[in-house]
Protein backbone atom coordinates (compact mmCIF):
# COMPACT_ATOMS: atom_id res chain seq x y z
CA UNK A 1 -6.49 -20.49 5.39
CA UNK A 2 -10.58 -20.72 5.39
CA UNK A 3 -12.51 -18.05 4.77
CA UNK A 4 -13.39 -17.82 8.71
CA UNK A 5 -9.87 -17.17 9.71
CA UNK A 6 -9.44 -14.61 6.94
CA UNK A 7 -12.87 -12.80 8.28
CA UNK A 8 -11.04 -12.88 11.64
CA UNK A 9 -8.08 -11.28 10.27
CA UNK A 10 -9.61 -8.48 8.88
CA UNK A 11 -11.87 -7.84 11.72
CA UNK A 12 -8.55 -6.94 13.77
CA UNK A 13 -7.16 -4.51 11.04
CA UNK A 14 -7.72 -1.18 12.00
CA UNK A 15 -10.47 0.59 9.10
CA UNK A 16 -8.67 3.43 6.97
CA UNK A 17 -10.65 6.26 8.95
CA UNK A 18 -9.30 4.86 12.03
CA UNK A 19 -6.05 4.41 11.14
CA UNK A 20 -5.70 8.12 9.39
CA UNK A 21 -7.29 9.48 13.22
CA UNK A 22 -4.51 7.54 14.97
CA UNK A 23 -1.63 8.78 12.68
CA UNK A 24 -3.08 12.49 12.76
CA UNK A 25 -2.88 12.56 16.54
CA UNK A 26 0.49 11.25 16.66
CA UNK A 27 4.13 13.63 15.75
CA UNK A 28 5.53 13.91 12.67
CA UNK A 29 8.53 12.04 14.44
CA UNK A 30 6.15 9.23 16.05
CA UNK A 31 4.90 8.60 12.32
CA UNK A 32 8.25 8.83 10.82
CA UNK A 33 9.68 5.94 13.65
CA UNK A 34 6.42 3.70 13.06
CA UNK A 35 7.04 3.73 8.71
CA UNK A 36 10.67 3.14 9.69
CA UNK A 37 10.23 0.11 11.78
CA UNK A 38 7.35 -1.27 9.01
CA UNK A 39 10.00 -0.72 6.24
CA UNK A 40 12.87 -2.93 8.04
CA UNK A 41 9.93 -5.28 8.72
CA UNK A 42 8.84 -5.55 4.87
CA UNK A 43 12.81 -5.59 4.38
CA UNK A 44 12.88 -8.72 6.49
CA UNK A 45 14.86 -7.56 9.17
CA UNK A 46 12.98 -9.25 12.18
CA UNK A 47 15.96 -10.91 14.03
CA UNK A 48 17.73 -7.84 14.71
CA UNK A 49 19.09 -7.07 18.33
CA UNK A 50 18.11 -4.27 20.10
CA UNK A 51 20.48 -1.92 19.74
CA UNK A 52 20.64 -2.62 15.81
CA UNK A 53 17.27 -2.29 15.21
CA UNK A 54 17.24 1.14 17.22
CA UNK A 55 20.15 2.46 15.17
CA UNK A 56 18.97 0.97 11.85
CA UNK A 57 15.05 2.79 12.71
CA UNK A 58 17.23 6.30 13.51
CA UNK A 59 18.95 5.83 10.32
CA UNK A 60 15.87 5.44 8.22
CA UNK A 61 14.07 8.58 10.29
CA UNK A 62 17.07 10.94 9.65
CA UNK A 63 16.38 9.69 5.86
CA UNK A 64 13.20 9.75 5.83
CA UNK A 65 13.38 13.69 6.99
CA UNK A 66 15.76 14.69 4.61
CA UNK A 67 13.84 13.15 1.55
CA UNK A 68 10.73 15.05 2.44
CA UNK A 69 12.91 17.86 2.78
CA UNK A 70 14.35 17.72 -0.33
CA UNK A 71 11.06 16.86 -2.22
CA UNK A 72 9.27 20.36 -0.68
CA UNK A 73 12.44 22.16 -1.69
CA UNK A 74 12.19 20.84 -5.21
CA UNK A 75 8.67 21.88 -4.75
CA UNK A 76 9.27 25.47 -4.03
CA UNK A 77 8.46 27.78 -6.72
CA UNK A 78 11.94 30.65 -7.56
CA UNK A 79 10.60 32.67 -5.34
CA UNK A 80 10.33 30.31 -2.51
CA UNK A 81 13.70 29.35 -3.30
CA UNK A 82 15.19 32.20 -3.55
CA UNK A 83 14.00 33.65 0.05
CA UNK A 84 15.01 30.12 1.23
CA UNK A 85 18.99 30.68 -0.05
CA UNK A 86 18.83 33.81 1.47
CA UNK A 87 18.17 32.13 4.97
CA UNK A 88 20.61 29.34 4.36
CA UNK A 89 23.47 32.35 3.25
CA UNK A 90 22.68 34.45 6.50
CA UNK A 91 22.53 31.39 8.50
CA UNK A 92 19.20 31.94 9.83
CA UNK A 93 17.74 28.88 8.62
CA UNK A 94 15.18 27.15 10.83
CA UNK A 95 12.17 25.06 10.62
CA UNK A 96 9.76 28.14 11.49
CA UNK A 97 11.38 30.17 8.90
CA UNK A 98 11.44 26.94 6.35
CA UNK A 99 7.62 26.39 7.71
CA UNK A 100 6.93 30.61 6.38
CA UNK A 101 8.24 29.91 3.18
CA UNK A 102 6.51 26.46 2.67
CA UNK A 103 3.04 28.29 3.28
CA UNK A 104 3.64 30.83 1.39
CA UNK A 105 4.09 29.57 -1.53
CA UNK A 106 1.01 27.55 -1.44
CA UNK A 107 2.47 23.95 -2.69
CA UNK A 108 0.37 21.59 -0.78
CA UNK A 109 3.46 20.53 1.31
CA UNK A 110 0.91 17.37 2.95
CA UNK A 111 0.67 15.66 -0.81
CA UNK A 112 4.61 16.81 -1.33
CA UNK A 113 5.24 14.24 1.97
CA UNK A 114 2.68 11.53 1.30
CA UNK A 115 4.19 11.04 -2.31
CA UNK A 116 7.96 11.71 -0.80
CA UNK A 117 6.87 8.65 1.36
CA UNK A 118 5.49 6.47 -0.80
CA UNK A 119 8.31 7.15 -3.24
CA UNK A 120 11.00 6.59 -0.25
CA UNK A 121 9.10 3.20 0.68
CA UNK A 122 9.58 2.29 -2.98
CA UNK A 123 12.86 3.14 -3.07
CA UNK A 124 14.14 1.36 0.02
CA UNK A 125 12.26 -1.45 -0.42
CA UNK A 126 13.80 -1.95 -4.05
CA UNK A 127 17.53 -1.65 -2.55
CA UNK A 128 18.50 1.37 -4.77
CA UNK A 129 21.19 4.00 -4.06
CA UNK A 130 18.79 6.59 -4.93
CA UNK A 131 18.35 7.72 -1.55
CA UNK A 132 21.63 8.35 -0.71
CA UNK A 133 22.30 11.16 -3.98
């Protein structure tokens, strides 16, 4: 590939800030689908059929979710813990009352999910069974 075609390339590829603005104004489920479909891509799973690569990218969400879950509950000081058993025991669990506890206890629960992603990517790209402990 010459140089000109390379300087084409990266003309086309959205710049960091603009690719941060379009994530930020999308849903935390919007960003969770698009990483899901770019893993199975890096995976090398382009010649699925529909309905397999819908399932496969719902999979991968609903795993996605649950390891950021579990890597801001690890996060959570005793206290934070503590008040969150109490929920989970009285059955009053829910993502407002998980959202209280998360600011309260002042872990930076943004870094918590960038890392949980990153680590998640690693993870499924690597083909361990980590993810499903």
């Amino acid at each position: 590939m010459d140089n000109t075609t390379v300087s084409n390339i990266n003309d086309n590829i959205m710049s960091d800030e603009d690719l941060k603005d379009t994530l930020n104004s999308m849903s935390t489920d919007e960003v969770l689908h698009v990483v899901a479909i770019t893993l199975l891509t890096e995976k090398g799973f382009t010649d699925l059929d529909d309905d397999t690569k819908r399932d496969m990218v719902e999979d991968l969400v609903q795993r996605e979710y649950e390891f950021i879950n579990r890597s801001i509950i690890a996060a959570l000081p005793a206290e934070g813990k503590a008040e969150l058993d109490q929920l989970v025991e009285s059955g009053e669990v829910t993502a407002e009352a998980m959202q209280g506890i998360v600011d309260k206890s002042g872990i930076d629960a943004n870094a918590i999910t960038e890392e949980a992603m990153k680590k998640f990517r690693e993870i499924y790209l690597a083909d361990h069974k980590e993810m499903e402990e």
